[in-house]
Protein backbone atom coordinates (compact mmCIF):
# COMPACT_ATOMS: atom_id res chain seq x y z
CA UNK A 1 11.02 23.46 2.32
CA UNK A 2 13.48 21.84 4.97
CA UNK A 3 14.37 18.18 4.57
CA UNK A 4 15.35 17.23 1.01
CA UNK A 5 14.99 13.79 0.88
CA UNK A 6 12.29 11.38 -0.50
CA UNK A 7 10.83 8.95 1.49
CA UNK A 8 10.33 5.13 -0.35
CA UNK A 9 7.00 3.59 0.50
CA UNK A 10 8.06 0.55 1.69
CA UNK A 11 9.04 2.71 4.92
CA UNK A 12 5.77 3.62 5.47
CA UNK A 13 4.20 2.79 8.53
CA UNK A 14 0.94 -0.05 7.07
CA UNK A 15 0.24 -1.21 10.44
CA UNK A 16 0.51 -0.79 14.16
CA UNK A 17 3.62 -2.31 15.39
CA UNK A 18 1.99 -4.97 17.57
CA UNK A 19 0.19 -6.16 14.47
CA UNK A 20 3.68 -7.08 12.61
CA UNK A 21 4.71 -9.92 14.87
CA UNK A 22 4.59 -12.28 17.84
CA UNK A 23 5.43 -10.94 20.85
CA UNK A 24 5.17 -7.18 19.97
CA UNK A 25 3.92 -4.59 21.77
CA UNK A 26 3.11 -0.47 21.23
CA UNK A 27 6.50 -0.08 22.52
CA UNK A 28 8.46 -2.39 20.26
CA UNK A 29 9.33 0.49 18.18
CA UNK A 30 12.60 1.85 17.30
CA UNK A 31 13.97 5.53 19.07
CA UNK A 32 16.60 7.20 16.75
CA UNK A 33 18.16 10.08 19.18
CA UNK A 34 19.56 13.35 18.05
CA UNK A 35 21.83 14.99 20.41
CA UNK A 36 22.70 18.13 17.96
CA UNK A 37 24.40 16.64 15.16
CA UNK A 38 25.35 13.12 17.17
CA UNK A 39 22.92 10.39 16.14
CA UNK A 40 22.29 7.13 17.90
CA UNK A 41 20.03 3.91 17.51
CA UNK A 42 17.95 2.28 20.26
CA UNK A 43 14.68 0.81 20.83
CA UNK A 44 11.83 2.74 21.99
CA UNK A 45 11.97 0.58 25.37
CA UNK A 46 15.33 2.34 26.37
CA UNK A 47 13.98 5.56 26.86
CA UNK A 48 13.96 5.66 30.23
CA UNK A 49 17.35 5.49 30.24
CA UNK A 50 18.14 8.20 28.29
CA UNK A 51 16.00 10.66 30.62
CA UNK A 52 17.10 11.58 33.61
CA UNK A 53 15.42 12.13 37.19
CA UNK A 54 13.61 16.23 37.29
CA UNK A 55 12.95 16.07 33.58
CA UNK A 56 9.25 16.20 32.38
CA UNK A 57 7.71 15.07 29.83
CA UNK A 58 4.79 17.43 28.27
CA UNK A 59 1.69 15.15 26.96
CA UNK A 60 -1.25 15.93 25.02
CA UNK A 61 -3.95 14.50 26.44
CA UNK A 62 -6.76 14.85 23.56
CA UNK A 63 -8.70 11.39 22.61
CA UNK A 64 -9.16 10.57 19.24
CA UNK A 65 -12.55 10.91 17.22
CA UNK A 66 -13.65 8.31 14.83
CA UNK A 67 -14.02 11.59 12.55
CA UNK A 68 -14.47 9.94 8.76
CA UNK A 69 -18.36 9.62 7.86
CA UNK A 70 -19.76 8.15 4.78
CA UNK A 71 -22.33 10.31 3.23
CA UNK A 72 -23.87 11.33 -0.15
CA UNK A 73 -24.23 14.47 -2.32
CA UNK A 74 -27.04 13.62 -4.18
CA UNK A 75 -26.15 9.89 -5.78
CA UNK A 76 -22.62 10.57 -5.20
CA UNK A 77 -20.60 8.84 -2.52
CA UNK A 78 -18.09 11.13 -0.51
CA UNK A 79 -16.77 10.94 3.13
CA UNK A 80 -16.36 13.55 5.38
CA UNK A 81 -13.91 14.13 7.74
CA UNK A 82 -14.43 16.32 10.60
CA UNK A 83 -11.65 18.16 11.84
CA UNK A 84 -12.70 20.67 14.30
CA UNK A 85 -15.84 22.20 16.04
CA UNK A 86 -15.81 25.98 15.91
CA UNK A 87 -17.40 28.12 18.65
CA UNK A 88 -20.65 29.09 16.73
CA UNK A 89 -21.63 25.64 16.35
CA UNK A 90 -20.16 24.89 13.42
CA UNK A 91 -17.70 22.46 12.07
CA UNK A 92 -14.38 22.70 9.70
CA UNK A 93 -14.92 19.45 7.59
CA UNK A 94 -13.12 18.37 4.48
CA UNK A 95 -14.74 16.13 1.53
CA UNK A 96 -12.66 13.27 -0.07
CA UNK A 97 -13.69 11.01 -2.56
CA UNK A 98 -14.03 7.13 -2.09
CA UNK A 99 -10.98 5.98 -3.46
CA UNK A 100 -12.00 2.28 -3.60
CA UNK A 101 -9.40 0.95 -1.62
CA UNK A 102 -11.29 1.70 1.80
CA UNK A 103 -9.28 5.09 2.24
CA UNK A 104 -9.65 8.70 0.25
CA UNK A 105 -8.36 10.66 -2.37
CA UNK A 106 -8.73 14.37 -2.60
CA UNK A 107 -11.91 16.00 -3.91
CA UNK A 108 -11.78 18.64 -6.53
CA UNK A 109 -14.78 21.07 -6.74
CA UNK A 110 -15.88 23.96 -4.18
CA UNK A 111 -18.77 22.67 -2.14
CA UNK A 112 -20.22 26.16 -0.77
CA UNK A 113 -24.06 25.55 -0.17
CA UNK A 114 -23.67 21.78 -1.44
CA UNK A 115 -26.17 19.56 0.82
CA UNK A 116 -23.96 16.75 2.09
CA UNK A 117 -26.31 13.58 3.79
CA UNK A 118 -24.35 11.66 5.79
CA UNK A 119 -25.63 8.34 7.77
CA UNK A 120 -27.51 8.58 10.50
CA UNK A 121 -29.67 11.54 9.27
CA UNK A 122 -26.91 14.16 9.53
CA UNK A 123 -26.67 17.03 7.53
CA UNK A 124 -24.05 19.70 6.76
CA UNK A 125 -23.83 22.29 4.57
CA UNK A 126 -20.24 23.91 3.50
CA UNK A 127 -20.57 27.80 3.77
CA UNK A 128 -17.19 28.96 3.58
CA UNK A 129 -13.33 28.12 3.50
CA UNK A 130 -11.61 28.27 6.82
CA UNK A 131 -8.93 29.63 5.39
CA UNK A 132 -8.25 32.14 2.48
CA UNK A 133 -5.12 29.95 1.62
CA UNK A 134 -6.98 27.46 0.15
CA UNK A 135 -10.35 25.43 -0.10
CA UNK A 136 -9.49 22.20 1.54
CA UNK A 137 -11.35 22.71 4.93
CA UNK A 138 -14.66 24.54 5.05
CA UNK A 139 -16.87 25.51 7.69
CA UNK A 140 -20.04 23.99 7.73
CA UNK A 141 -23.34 24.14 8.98
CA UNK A 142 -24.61 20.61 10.61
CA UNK A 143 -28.11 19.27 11.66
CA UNK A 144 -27.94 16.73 13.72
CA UNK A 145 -25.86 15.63 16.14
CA UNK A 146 -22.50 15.10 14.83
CA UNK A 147 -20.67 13.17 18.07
CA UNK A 148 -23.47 10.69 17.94
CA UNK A 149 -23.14 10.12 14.28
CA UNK A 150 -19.18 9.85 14.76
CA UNK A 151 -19.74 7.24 17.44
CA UNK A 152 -22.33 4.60 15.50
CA UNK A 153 -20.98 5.41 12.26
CA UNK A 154 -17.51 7.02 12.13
CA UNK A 155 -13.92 5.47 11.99
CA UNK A 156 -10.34 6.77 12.18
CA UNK A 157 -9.35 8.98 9.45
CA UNK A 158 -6.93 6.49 7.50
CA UNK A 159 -4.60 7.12 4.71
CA UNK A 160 -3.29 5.70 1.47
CA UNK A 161 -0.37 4.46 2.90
CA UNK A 162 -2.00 2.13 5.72
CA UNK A 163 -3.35 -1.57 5.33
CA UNK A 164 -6.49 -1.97 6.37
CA UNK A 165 -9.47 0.01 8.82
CA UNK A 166 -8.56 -0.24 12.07
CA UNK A 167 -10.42 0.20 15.53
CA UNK A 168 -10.54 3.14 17.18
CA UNK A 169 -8.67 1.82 20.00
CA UNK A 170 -5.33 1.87 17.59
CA UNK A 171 -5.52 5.37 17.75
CA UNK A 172 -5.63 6.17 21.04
CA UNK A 173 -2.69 6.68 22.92
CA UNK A 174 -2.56 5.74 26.91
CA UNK A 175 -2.73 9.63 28.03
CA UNK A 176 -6.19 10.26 26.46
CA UNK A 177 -9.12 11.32 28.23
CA UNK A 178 -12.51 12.13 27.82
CA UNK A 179 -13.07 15.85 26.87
CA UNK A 180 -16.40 16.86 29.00
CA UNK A 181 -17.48 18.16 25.86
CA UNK A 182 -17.17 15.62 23.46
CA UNK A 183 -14.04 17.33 21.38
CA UNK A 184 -11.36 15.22 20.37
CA UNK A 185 -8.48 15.34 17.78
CA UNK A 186 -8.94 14.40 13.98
CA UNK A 187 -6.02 12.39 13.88
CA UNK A 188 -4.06 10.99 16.60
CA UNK A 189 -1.36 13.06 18.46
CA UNK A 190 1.02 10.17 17.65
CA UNK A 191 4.29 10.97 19.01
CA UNK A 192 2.30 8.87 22.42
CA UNK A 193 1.46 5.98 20.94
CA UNK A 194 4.51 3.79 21.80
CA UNK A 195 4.02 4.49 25.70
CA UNK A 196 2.53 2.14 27.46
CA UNK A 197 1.34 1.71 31.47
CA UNK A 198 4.10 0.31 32.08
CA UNK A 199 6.87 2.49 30.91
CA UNK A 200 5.24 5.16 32.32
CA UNK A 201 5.39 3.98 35.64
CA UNK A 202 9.07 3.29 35.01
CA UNK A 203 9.59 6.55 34.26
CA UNK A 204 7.91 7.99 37.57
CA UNK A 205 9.86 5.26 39.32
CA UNK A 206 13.10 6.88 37.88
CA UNK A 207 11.67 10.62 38.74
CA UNK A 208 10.48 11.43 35.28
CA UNK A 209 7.76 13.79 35.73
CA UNK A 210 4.92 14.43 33.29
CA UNK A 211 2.63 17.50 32.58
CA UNK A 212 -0.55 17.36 30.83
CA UNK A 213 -2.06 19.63 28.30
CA UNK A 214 -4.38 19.61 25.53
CA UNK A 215 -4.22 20.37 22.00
CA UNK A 216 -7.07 19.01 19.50
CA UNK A 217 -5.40 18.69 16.13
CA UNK A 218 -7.10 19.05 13.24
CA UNK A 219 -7.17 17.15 10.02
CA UNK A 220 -3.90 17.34 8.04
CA UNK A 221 -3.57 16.96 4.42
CA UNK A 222 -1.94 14.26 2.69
CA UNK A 223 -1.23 15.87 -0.31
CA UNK A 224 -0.80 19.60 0.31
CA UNK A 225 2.09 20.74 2.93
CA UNK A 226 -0.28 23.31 4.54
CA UNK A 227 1.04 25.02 7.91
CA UNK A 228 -2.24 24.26 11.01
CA UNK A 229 -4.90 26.01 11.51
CA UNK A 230 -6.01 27.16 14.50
CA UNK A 231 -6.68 24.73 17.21
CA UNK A 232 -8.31 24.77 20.87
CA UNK A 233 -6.08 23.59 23.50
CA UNK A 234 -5.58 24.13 27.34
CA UNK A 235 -2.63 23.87 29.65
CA UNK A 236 -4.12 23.72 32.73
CA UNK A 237 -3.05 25.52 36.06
CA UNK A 238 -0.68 22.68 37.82
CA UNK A 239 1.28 21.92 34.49
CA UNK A 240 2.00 25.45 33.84
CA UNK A 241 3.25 25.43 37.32
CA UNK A 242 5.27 22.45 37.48
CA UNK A 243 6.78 23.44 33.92
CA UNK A 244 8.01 26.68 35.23
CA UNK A 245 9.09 24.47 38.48
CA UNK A 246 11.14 22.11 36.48
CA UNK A 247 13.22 24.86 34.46
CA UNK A 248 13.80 26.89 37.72
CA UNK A 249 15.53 23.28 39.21
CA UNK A 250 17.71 23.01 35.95
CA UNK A 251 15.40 19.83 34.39
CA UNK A 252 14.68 19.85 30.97
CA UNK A 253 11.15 20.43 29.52
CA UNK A 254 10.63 17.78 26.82
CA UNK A 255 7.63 17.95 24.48
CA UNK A 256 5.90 14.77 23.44
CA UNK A 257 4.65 15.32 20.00
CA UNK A 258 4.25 18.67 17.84
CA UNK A 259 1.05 19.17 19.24
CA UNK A 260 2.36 19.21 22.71
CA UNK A 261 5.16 21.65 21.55
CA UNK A 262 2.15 24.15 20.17
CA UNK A 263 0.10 23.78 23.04
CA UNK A 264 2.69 24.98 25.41
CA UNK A 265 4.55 27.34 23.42
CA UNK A 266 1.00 29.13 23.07
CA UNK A 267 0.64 29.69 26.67
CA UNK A 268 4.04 30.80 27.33
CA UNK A 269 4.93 34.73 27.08
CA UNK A 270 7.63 36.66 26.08
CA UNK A 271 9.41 36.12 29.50
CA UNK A 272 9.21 32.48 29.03
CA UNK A 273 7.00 31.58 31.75
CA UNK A 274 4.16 29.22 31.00
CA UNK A 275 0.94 30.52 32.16
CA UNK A 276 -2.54 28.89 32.49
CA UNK A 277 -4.37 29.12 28.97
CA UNK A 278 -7.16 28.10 27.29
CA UNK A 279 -8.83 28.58 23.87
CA UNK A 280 -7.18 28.49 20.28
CA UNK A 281 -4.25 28.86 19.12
CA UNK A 282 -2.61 29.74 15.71
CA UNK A 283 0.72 29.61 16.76
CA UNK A 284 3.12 28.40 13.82
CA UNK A 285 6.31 27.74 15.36
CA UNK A 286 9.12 28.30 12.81
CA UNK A 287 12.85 28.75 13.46
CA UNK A 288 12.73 32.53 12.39
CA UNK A 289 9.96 32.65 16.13
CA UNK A 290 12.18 29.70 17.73
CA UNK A 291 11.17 28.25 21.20
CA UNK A 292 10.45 30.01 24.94
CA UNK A 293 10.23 26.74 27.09
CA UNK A 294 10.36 23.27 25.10
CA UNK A 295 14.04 22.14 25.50
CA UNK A 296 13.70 18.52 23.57
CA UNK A 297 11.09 17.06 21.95
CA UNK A 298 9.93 13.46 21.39
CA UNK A 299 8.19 12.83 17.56
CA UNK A 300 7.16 10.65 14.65
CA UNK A 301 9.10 10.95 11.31
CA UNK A 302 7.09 13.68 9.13
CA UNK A 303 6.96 13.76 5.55
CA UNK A 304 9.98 15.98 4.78
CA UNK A 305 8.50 19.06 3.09
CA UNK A 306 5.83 19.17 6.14
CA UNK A 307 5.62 22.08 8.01
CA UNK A 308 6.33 20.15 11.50
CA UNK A 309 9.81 20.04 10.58
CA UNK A 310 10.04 23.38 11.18
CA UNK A 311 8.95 23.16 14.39
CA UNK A 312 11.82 20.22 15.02
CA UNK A 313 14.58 22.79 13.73
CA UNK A 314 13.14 25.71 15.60
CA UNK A 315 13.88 22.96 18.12
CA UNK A 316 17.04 21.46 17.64
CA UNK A 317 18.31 23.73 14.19
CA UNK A 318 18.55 22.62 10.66
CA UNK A 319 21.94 20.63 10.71
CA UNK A 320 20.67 18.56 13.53
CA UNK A 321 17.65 17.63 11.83
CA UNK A 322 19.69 16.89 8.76
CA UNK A 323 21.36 14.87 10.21
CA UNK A 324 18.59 12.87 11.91
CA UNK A 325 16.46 12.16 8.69
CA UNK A 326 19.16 11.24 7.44
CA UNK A 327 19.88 8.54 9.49
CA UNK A 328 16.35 7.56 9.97
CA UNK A 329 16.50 7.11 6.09
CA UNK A 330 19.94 4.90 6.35
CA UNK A 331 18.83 2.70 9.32
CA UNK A 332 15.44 2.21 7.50
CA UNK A 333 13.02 3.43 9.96
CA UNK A 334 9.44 3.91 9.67
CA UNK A 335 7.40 6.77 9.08
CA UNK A 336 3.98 7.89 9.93
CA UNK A 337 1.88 7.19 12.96
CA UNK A 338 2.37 3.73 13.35
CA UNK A 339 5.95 3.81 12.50
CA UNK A 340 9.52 4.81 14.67
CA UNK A 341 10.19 7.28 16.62
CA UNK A 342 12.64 10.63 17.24
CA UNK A 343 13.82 11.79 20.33
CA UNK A 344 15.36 15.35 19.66
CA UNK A 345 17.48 16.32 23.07
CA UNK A 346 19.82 19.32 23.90
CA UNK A 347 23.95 18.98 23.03
């Protein structure tokens, strides 16, 4: 466990920031910055101020999936959220429980050769846990064609915490693109959400320079602090070169989001040179492993006992994380996708 605090609910996240006022936009958000131990307060708009010409900003480029589907186990309502496709066909899914409220609860109960209909005339059928740590996610054989079904039929994966449904659109930051394959991530790779066209011109303007890569996350859990599972991700040929040109010119290499922080910390070596890679990863950074290439990294405010935080400390280390939460807590900032954001640079 890292962070011992407890988060109150009224500083969750319930809606996207544009939704809570006149005027607002994706980029109304607040920035808390950690420079080691230093804190400071500023609004998400003043960020390109605080970067400096021949850094580069790592960005994750996966689209989200509208990956919770209503279905039926015999009379019994359940949705299913699909997290990732696997490369014999099948998918790692989780069932959840109607909760009532429009959003989930956890569902107790192993599902192996359970028939799960879903709408649309999908099928799956859970054959096995994808991991031997626990029975959350399960692979599953599907008939049918599940991208179809997600697009007529599926929505965002929402939690407890949030308000109400919201479109698809919410969810999708302003780097995603198509996959030629359909793939996607189960959840939004959030730390992007704030950015808008036009800060990122700004920050070209400035000579901010960006590098994408792709990571398709999974579905987290909401109630169980589970370290990822393995995920498929590329960093393509020209951003593992202009990574490796960027830290030869003295710029820093600054992650946006955990998921860009896996994705490129997978495809460097032990020499800490980035290299062209593709497939899946199941890379857990921790402190105790630490970091080859990411020298800041840009984030959302995770539930303290999750395991991103030990990315951030592997990061920045534990007194400078500390530190930050606990300022996040003081100034009242918000947590969770839609909420604030952290910008974690060097001393």
């Amino acid at each position: 466990m890292t962070v011992a605090v407890e988060v109150p609910e009224e500083l969750s996240a319930r809606v996207p920031v544009e939704q809570r006022g006149p005027g607002l936009e994706r980029d109304s958000v607040r920035l808390l910055v950690s420079r080691g131990t230093a804190v400071s307060h500023h609004a998400f708009v003043e960020l390109p101020g605080l970067l400096r010409a021949g850094d580069l900003l790592v960005v994750n480029t996966s689209p989200t999936l509208a990956a919770a589907v209503g279905g039926w186990i015999g009379q019994t309502r359940v949705v299913v959220h699909f997290s990732t496709r696997g490369d014999d066909g099948r998918w790692a899914v989780e069932l959840r429980d109607p909760d009532g409220h429009g959003t989930t609860r956890a569902r107790a109960g192993a599902p192996a050769g359970t028939e799960v209909r879903l709408v649309g005339g999908v099928r799956l059928v859970p054959e096995e846990p994808l991991s031997a740590r626990g029975e959350r996610l399960w692979w599953a054989r599907v008939s049918g064609d599940v991208l179809g079904v997600l697009r007529e039929h599926g929505r965002a994966i929402r939690y407890a915490y949030t308000e109400r449904d919201q479109p698809l659109s919410a969810y999708q930051t302003v780097f995603a693109l198509p996959s030629p394959d359909g793939a996607g991530s189960a959840e939004m790779p959030s730390a992007g959400r704030p950015f808008t066209a036009r800060m990122v011109a700004e920050l070209v303007s400035r000579g901010v320079q960006f590098a994408p890569v792709t990571l398709h996350t999974g579905v987290a859990s909401a109630e169980a602090h589970e370290p990822p599972y393995p995920e498929r991700f590329v960093v393509p040929e020209a951003s593992a070169r202009l990574i490796g040109a960027v830290r030869a010119g003295g710029g820093r290499v600054i992650a946006v989001g955990t998921t860009a922080v896996r994705a490129v910390e997978s495809a460097a070596g032990a020499d800490g040179v980035v290299r062209a890679r593709a497939g899946w990863t199941d890379l857990v950074v921790t402190p105790e492993r630490g970091v080859r290439v990411v020298d800041g990294l840009l984030t959302g405010l995770h539930e303290p006992e999750a395991s991103h935080l030990l990315m951030l400390e592997a990061v920045a280390g534990r007194a400078a994380i500390d530190r930050g939460y606990e300022e996040a807590l003081r100034g009242r900032y918000l947590w969770h996708e839609f909420g604030d954001v952290h910008l974690v640079l060097p001393e």
